[in-house]
Protein backbone atom coordinates (compact mmCIF):
# COMPACT_ATOMS: atom_id res chain seq x y z
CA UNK A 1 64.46 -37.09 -8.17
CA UNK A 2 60.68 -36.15 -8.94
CA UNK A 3 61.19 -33.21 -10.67
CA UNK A 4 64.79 -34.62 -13.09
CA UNK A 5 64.98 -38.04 -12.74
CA UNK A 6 61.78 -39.45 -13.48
CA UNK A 7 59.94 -37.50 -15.73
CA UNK A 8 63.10 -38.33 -17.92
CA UNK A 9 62.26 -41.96 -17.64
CA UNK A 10 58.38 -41.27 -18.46
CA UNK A 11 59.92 -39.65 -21.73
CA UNK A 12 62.24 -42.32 -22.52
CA UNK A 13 59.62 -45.15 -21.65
CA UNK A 14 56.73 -43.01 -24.42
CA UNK A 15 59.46 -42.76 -27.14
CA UNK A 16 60.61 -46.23 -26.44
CA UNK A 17 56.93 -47.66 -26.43
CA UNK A 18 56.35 -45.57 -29.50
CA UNK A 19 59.07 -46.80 -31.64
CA UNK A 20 58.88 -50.21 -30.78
CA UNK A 21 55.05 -50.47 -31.55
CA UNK A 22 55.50 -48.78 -34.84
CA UNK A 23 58.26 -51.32 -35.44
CA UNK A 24 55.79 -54.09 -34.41
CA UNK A 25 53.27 -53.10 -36.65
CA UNK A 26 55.33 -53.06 -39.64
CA UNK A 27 56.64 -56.60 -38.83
CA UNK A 28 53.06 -57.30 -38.10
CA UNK A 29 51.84 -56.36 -41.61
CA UNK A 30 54.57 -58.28 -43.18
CA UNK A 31 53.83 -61.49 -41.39
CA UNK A 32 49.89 -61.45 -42.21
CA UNK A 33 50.39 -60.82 -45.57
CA UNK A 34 52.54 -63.64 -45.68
CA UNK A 35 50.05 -65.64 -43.46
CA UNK A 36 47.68 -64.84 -46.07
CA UNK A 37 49.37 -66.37 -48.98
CA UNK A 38 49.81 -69.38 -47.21
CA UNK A 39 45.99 -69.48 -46.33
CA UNK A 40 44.91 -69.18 -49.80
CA UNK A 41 47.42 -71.56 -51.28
CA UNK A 42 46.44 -74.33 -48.86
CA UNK A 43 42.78 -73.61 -49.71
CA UNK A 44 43.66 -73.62 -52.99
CA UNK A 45 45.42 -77.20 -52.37
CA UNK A 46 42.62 -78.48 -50.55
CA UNK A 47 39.70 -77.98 -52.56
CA UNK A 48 40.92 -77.84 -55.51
CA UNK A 49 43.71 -80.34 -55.24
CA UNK A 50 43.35 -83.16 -53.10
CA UNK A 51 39.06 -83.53 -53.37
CA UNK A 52 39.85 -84.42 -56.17
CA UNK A 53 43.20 -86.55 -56.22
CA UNK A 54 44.08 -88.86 -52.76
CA UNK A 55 47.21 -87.97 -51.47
CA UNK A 56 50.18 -90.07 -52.37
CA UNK A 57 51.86 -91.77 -49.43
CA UNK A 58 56.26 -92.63 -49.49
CA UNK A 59 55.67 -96.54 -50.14
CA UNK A 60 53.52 -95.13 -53.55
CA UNK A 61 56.41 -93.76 -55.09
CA UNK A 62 57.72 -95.55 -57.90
CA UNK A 63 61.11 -96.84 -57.86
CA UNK A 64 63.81 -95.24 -59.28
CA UNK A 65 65.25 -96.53 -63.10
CA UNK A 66 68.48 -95.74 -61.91
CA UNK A 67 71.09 -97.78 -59.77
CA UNK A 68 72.78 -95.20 -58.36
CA UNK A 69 73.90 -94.66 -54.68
CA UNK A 70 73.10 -92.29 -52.39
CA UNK A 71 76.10 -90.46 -50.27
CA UNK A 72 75.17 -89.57 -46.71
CA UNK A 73 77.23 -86.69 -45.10
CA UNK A 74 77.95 -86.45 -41.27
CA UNK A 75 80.36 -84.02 -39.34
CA UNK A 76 81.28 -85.18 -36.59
CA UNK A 77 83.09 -83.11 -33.78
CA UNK A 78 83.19 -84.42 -30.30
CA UNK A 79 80.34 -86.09 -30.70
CA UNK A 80 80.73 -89.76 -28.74
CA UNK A 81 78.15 -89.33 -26.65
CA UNK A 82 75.04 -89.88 -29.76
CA UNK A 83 77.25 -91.01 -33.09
CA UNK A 84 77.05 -94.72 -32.04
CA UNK A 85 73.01 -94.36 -31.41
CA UNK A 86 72.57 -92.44 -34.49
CA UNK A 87 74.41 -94.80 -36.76
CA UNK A 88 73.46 -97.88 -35.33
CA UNK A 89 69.95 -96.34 -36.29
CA UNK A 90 70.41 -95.58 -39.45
CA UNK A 91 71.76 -99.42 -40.32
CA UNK A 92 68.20 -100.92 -38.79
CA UNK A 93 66.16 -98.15 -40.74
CA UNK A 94 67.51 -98.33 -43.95
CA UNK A 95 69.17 -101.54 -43.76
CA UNK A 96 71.41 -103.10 -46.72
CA UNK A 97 70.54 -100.31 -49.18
CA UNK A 98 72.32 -98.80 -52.09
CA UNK A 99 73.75 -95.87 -49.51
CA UNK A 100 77.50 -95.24 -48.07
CA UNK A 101 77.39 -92.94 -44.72
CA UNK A 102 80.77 -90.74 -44.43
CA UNK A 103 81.19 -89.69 -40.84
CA UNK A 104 84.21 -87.00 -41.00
CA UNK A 105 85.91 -87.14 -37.33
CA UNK A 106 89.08 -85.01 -36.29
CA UNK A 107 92.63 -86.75 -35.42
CA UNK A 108 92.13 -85.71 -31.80
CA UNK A 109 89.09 -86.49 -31.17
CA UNK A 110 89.72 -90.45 -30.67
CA UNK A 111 86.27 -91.09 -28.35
CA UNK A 112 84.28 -90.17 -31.56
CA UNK A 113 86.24 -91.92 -33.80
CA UNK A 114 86.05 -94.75 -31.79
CA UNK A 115 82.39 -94.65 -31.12
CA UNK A 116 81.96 -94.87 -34.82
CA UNK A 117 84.95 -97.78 -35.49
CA UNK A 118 82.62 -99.90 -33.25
CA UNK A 119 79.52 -99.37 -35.40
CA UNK A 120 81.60 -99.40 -38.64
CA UNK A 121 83.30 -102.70 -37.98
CA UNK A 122 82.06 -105.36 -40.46
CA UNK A 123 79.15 -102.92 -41.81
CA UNK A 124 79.74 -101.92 -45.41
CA UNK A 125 77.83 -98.96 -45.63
CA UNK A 126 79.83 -96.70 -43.40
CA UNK A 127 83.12 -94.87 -43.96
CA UNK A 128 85.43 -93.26 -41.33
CA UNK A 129 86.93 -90.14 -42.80
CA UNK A 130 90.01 -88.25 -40.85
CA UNK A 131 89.94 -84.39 -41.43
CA UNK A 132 93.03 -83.34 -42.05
CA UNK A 133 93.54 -80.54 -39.33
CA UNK A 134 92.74 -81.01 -35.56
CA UNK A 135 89.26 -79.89 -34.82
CA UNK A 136 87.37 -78.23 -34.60
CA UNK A 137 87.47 -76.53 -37.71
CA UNK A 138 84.33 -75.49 -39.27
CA UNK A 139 81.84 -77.22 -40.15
CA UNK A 140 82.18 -76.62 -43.72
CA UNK A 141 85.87 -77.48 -43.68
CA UNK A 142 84.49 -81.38 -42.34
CA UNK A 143 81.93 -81.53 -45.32
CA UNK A 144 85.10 -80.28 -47.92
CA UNK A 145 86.36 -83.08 -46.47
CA UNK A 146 84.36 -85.75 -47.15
CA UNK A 147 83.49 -84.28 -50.52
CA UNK A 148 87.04 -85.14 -51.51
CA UNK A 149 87.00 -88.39 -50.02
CA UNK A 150 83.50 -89.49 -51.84
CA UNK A 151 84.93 -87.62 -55.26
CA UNK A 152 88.18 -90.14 -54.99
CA UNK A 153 85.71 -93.35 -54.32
CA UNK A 154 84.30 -92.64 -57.48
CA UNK A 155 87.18 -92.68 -59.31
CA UNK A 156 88.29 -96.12 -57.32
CA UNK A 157 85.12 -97.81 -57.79
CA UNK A 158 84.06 -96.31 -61.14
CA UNK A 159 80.85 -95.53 -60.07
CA UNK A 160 78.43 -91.73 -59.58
CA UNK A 161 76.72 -91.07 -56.55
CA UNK A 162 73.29 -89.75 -57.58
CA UNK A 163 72.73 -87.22 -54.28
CA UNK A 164 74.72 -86.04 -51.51
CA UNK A 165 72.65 -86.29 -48.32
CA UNK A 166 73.49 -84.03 -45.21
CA UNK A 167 72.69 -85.52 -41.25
CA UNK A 168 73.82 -84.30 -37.99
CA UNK A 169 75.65 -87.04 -35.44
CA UNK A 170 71.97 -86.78 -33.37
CA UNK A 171 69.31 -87.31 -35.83
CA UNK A 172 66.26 -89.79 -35.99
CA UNK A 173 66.01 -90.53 -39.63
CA UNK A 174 62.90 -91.96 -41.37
CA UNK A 175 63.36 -95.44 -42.82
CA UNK A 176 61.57 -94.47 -46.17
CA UNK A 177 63.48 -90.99 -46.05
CA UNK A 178 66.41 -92.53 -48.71
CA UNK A 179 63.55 -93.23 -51.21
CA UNK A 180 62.09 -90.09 -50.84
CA UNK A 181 65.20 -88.59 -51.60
CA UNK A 182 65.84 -91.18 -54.67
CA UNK A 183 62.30 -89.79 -56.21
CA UNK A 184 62.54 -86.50 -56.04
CA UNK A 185 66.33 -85.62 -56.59
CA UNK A 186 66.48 -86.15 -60.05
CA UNK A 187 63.79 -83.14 -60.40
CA UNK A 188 65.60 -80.55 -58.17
CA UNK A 189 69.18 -79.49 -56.98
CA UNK A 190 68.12 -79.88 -53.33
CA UNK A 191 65.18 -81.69 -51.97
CA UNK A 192 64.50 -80.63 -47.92
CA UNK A 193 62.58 -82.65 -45.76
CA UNK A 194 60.92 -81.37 -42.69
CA UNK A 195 62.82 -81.19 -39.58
CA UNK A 196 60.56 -82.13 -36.50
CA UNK A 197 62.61 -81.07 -32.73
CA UNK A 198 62.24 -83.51 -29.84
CA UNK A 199 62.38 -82.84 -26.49
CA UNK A 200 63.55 -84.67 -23.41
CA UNK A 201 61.17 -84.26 -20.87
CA UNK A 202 62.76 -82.45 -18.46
CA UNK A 203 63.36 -79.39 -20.96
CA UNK A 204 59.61 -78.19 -21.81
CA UNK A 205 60.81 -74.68 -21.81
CA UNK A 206 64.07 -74.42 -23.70
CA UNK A 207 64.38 -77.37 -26.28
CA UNK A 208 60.45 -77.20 -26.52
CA UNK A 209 60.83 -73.57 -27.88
CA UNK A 210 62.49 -74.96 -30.96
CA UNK A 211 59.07 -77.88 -31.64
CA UNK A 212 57.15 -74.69 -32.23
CA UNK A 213 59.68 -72.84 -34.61
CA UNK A 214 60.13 -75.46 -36.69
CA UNK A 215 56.22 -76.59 -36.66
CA UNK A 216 55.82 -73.22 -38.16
CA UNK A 217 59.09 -72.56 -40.09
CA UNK A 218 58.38 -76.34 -41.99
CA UNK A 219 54.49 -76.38 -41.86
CA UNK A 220 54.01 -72.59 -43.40
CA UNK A 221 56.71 -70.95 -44.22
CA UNK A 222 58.70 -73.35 -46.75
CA UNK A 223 55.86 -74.56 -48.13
CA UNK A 224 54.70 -71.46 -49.39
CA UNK A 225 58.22 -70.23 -50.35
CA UNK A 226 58.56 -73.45 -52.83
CA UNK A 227 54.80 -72.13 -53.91
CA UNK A 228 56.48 -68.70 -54.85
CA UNK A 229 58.99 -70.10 -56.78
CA UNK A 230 61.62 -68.53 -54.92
CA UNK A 231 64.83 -70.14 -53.36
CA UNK A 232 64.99 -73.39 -50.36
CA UNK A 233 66.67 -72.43 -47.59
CA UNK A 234 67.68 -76.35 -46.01
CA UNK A 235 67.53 -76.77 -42.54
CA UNK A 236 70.94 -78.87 -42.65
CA UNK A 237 69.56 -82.26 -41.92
CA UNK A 238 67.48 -84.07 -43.61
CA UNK A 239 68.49 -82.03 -47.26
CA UNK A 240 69.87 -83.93 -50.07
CA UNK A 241 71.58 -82.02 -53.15
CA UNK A 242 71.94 -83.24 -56.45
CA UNK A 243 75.56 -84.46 -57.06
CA UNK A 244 75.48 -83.22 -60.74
CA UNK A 245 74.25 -79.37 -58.87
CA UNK A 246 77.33 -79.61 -56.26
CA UNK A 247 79.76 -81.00 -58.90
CA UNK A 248 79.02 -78.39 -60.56
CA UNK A 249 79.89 -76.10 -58.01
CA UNK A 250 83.01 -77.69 -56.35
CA UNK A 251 83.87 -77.34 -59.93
CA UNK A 252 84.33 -72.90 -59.68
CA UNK A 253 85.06 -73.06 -56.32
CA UNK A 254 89.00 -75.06 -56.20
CA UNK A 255 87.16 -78.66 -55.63
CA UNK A 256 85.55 -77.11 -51.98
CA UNK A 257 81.34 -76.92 -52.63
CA UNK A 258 80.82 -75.77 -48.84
CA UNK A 259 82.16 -72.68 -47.85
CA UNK A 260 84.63 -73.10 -44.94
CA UNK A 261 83.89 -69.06 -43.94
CA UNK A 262 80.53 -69.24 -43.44
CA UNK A 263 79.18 -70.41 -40.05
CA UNK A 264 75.83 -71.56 -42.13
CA UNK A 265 77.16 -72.87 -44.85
CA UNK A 266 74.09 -75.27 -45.49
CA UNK A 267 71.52 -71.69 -45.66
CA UNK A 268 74.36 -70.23 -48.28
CA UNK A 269 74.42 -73.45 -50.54
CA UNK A 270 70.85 -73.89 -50.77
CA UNK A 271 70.11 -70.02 -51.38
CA UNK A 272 72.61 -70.77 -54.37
CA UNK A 273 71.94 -73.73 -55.41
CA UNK A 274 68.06 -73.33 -56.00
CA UNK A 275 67.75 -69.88 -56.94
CA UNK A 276 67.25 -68.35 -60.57
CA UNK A 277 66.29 -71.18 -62.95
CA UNK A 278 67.26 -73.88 -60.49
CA UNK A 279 64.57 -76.06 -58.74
CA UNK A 280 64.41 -76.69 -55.04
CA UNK A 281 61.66 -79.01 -53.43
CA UNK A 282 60.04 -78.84 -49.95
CA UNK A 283 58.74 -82.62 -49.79
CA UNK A 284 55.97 -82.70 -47.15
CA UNK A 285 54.79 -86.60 -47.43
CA UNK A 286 53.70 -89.35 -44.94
CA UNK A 287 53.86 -93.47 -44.89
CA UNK A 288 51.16 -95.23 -44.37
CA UNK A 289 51.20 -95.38 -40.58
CA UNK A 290 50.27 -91.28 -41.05
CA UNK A 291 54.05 -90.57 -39.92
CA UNK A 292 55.57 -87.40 -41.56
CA UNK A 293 58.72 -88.94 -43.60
CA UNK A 294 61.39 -86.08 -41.76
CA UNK A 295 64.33 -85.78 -39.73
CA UNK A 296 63.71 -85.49 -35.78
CA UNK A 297 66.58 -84.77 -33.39
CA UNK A 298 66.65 -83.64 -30.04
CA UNK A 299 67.86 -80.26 -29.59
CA UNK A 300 69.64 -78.18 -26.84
CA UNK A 301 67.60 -78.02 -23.68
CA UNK A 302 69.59 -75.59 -21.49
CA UNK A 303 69.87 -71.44 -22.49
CA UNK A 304 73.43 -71.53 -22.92
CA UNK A 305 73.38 -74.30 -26.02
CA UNK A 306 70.16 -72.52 -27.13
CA UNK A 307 71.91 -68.88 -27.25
CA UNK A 308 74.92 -70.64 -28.53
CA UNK A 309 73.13 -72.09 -31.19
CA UNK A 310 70.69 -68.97 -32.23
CA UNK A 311 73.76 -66.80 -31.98
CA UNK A 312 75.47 -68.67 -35.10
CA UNK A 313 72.11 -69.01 -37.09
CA UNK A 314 72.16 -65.44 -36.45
CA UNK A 315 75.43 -64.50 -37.87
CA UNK A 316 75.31 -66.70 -40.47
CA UNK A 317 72.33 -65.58 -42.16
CA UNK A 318 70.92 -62.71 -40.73
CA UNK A 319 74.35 -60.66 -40.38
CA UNK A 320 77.21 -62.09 -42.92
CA UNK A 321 74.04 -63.50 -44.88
CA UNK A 322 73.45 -59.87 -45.97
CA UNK A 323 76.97 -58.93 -46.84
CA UNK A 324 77.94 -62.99 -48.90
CA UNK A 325 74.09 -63.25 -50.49
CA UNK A 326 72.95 -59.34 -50.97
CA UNK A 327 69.79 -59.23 -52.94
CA UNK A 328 68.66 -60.07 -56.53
CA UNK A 329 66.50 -58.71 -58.87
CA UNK A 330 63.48 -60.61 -57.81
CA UNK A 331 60.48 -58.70 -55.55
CA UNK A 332 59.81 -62.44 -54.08
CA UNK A 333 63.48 -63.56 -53.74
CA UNK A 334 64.23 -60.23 -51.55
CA UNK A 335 61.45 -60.35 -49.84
CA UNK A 336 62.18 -64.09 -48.43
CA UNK A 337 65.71 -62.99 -47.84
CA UNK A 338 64.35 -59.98 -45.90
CA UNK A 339 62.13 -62.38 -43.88
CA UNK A 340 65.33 -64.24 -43.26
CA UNK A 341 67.60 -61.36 -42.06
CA UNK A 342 65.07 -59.61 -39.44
CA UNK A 343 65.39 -61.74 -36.84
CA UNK A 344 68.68 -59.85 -35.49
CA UNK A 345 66.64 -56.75 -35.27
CA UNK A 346 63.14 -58.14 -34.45
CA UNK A 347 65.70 -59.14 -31.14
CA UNK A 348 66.85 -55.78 -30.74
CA UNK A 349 63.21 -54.57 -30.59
CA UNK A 350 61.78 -57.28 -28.65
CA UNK A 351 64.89 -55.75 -26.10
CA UNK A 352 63.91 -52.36 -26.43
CA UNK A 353 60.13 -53.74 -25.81
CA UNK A 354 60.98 -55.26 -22.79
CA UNK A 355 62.47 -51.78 -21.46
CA UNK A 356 59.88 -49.78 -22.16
CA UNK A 357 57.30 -52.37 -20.06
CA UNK A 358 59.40 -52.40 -17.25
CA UNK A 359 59.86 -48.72 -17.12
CA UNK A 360 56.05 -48.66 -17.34
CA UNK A 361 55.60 -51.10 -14.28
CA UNK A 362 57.94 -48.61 -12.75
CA UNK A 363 56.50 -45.31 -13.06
CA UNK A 364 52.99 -47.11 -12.69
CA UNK A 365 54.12 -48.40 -9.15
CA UNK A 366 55.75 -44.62 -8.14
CA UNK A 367 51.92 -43.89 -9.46
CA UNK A 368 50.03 -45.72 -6.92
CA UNK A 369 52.80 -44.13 -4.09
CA UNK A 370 52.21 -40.80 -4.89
CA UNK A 371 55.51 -39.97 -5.82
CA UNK A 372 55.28 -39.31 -9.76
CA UNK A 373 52.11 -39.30 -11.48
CA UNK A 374 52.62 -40.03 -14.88
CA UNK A 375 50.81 -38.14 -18.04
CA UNK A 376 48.34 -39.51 -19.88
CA UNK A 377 49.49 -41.80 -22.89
CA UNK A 378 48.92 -40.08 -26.48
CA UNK A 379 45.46 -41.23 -28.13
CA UNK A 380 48.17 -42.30 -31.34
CA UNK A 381 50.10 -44.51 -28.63
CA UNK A 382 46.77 -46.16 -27.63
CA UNK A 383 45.71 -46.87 -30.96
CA UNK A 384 48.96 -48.43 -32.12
CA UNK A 385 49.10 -50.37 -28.65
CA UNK A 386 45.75 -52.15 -29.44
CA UNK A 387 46.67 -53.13 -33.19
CA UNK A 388 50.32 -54.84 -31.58
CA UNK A 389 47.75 -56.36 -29.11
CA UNK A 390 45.34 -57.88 -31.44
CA UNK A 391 48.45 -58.93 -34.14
CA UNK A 392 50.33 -60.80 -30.94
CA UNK A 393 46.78 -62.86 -30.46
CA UNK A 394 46.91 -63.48 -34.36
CA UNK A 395 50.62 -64.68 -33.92
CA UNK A 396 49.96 -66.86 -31.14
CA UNK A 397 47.21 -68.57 -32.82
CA UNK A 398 48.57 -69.19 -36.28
CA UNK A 399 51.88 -70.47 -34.02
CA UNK A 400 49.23 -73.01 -31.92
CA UNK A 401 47.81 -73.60 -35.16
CA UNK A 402 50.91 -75.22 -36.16
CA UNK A 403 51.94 -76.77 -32.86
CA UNK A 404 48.66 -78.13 -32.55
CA UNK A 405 49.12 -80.05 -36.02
CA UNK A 406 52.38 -81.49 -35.36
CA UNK A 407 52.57 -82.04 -31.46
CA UNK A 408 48.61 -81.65 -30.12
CA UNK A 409 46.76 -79.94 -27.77
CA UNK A 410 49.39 -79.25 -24.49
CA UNK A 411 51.94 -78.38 -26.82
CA UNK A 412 49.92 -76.03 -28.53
CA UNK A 413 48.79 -74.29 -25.46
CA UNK A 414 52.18 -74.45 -24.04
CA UNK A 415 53.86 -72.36 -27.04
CA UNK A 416 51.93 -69.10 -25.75
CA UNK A 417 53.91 -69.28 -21.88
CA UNK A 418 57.27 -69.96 -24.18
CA UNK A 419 56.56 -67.55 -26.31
CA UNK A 420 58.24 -64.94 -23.76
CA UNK A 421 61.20 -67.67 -23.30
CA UNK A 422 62.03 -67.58 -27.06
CA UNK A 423 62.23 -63.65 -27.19
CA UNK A 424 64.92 -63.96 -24.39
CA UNK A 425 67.04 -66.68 -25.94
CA UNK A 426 66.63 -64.70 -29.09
CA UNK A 427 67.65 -61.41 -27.39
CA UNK A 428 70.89 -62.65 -25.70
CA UNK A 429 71.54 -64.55 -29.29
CA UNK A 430 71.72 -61.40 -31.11
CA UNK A 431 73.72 -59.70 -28.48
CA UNK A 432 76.13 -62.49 -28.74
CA UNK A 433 76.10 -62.54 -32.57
CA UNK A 434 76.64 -58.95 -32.80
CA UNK A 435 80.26 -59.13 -31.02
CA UNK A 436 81.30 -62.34 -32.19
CA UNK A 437 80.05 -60.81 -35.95
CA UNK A 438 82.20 -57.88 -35.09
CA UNK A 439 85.22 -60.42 -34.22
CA UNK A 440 84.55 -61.77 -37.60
CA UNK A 441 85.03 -58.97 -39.16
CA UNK A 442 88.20 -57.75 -37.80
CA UNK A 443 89.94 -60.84 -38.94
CA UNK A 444 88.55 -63.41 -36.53
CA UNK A 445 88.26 -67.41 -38.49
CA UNK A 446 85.01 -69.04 -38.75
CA UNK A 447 85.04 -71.69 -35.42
CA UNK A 448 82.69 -74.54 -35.04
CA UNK A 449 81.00 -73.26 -32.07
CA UNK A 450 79.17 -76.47 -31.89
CA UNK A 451 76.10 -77.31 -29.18
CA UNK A 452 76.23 -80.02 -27.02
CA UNK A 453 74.35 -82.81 -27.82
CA UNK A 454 72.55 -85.30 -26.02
CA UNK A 455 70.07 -88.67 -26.64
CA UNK A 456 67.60 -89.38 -23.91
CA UNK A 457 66.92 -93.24 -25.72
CA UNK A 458 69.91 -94.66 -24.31
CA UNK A 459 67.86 -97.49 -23.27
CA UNK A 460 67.47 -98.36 -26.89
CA UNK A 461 70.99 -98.43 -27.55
CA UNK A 462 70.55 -102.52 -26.16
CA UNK A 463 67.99 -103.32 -28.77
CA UNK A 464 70.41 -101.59 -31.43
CA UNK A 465 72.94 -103.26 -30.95
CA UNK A 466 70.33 -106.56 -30.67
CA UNK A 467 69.44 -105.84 -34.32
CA UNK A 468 72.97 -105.35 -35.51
CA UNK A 469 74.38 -108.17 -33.99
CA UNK A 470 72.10 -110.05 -35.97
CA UNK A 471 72.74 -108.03 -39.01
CA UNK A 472 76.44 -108.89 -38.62
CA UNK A 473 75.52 -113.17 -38.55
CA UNK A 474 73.15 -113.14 -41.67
């Protein structure tokens, strides 16, 4: 064993420890540069900017000259559990407004299309819409769905619906998030709000994982993409698109804007709807209680949601992303979409990573038994080990950075422990994506492989229906 077996390993764990770091360096590089950018243009925002201008607050905006409502777009697939909460919200946020929410349920799925006939009865502003296949199609295939059904309301009521809105049967929405949208649509094709996670408390690890993604994914990233001029990727809540922008396109694409293929069909209309001359707006604003105006929704807190979920973000843009969007003839736009495809293979290298550190453990235990004594590690190997070691502190603080902003303190110093439990979710997520990408592409449909969800305010479900009973007597 001494003299075959494990001097094999020692080689396998120097190339693999080799190839990964050089790999981690290059991803490295990328990611300051772009860390960078973003700290210059918020200096340049800052000082330049706002010393000299206060910054506007929602209930500032002006009101809009036009009397136009707003469509609100929710998919709904076995989803009794949180449609009645999330409804019943959304009627004591936004109250009597100029809006009509579309919930698209399935013909055999009657426990969600029950859940929303009790929060529809006698409330004007919601419509029940029945897919016409059994579910679960994709999601896509719901959101054709209502499309047609908002397209023949027009023609009913002879009216235009200024912006289509899109909101998941979980969400938390903002009550001054419709007027936000109202503002800024008529200036862009899609306006994206941030999305902020919540977390039940028994899930610090898993669903907390997601708080510091998106802290930095809405905080940094998207800010400095609409900076570049380059296209929104939505998040697929909280986004509204311009119904002039998606008439448009229902109109080449056989009266179906979303495509019913795709797995991420929100990522593939925004790329397309706001690229080239096209405007797309990242609206970071607060109200005046210092509230971010966003979406929040609590997201899966187990692994096997949280792989499910990664797994079809993965696939959808990372893997058929690069095959339905290729590239364009824009250094910025390629280099976004580049940032958007590498987390497949920043997975697989994380994996490979994690191989080469437990071989090391390994032939550093057989080491200190006197059984193998392992060669010295190249002066190269060193030197590229202690640049990935001081780029992972620069990663962890930029990420606490933005944790710290959004959540505080605990949260902040939490994200460096769940730091490891993101890279396994996102390892087993690109496994899985890889054979069900592979299924897709020897013939396999497009399935809703929906997550669970869940909403720990139950208790507030009382005081909902409080408000709406009294809603219903005025």
């Amino acid at each position: 064993m001494n003299d075959y077996i494990l001097p094999a390993v020692e080689v396998v764990q120097k190339e693999l420890l080799l190839f990964a770091s050089l790999c981690f360096i290059i991803g490295s590089i990328d990611d300051i540069i772009f860390d960078m950018m973003w700290i210059v243009h918020s200096a340049k925002r800052k000082f330049l900017i706002y010393s000299q201008y206060d910054r506007a607050v929602v209930e500032q905006l002006p009101s809009s000259d036009q009397d136009q409502p707003l469509a609100i777009f929710v998919p709904a697939w076995r989803e009794a559990a949180v449609i009645g909460i999330m409804l019943r919200r959304c009627l004591v946020q936004w109250g009597q407004g100029n809006y009509r929410i579309y919930v698209g349920c399935y013909p055999n799925d009657d426990e969600t299309i029950a859940a929303v006939a009790d929060v529809a009865a006698g409330a004007r502003n919601i419509r029940i819409i029945i897919c016409d296949h059994d579910g679960p199609t994709s999601k896509a295939d719901c959101l054709n769905r209502l499309w047609r059904a908002l397209c023949e309301d027009e023609i009913l009521e002879s009216t235009s619906y200024k912006a289509i809105i899109l909101q998941d049967a979980e969400d938390l929405v903002h009550p001054n998030a419709l007027e936000l949208f109202d503002y800024l649509i008529d200036r862009a094709s899609l306006v994206q709000i941030p999305v902020i996670p919540r977390r039940a408390s028994r899930s610090t690890w898993v669903a907390g994982h997601y708080g510091d993604e998106f802290a930095e994914l809405h905080g940094k990233q998207m800010v400095l993409r609409e900076a570049l001029g380059v296209s929104i990727p939505a998040a697929g809540v909280g986004c509204a698109f311009s119904r002039s922008a998606l008439g448009k396109l229902s109109a080449r694409t056989q009266g179906n804007p979303f495509d019913a293929s795709s797995l991420t069909e929100d990522y593939e209309l925004d790329i397309n709807l706001t690229e080239g001359d096209a405007r797309g707006i990242f609206a970071r604003l607060k109200d005046r209680h210092g509230q971010w105006v966003a979406t929040q929704e609590f997201f899966p807190d187990n692994f096997e949601d949280a792989i499910r979920q990664k797994s079809r973000w993965m696939i959808g843009i990372a893997l058929s992303g690069w095959d339905r969007l290729g590239w364009k003839a824009c250094w910025r736009e390629n280099w976004m979409r580049l940032r958007d495809r590498k987390a497949s293979f920043a997975a697989i290298i994380l994996a490979l990573a994690y191989i080469a550190i437990l071989l090391t453990g390994l032939l550093y235990v057989f080491g200190l038994t006197g059984l193998y004594q392992p060669g010295p590690v190249s002066g190269l190997l060193k030197t590229m080990l202690a640049f990935n070691a001081l780029f992972l502190l620069w990663r962890l603080a930029i990420k606490g950075y933005f944790v710290f902003a959004l959540y505080g303190l605990r949260e902040a110093l939490l994200s460096v422990p769940r730091t490891f439990v993101a890279n396994m979710i996102n390892i087993l997520a690109a496994k899985r994506a890889l054979v069900q990408y592979l299924q897709i592409l020897s013939g396999a449909p497009a399935r809703w492989d929906k997550t669970s969800h869940f909403h720990p305010d139950i208790a507030n479900v009382k005081r909902l229906r409080a408000t709406e009973n009294i809603r219903r007597s005025q």
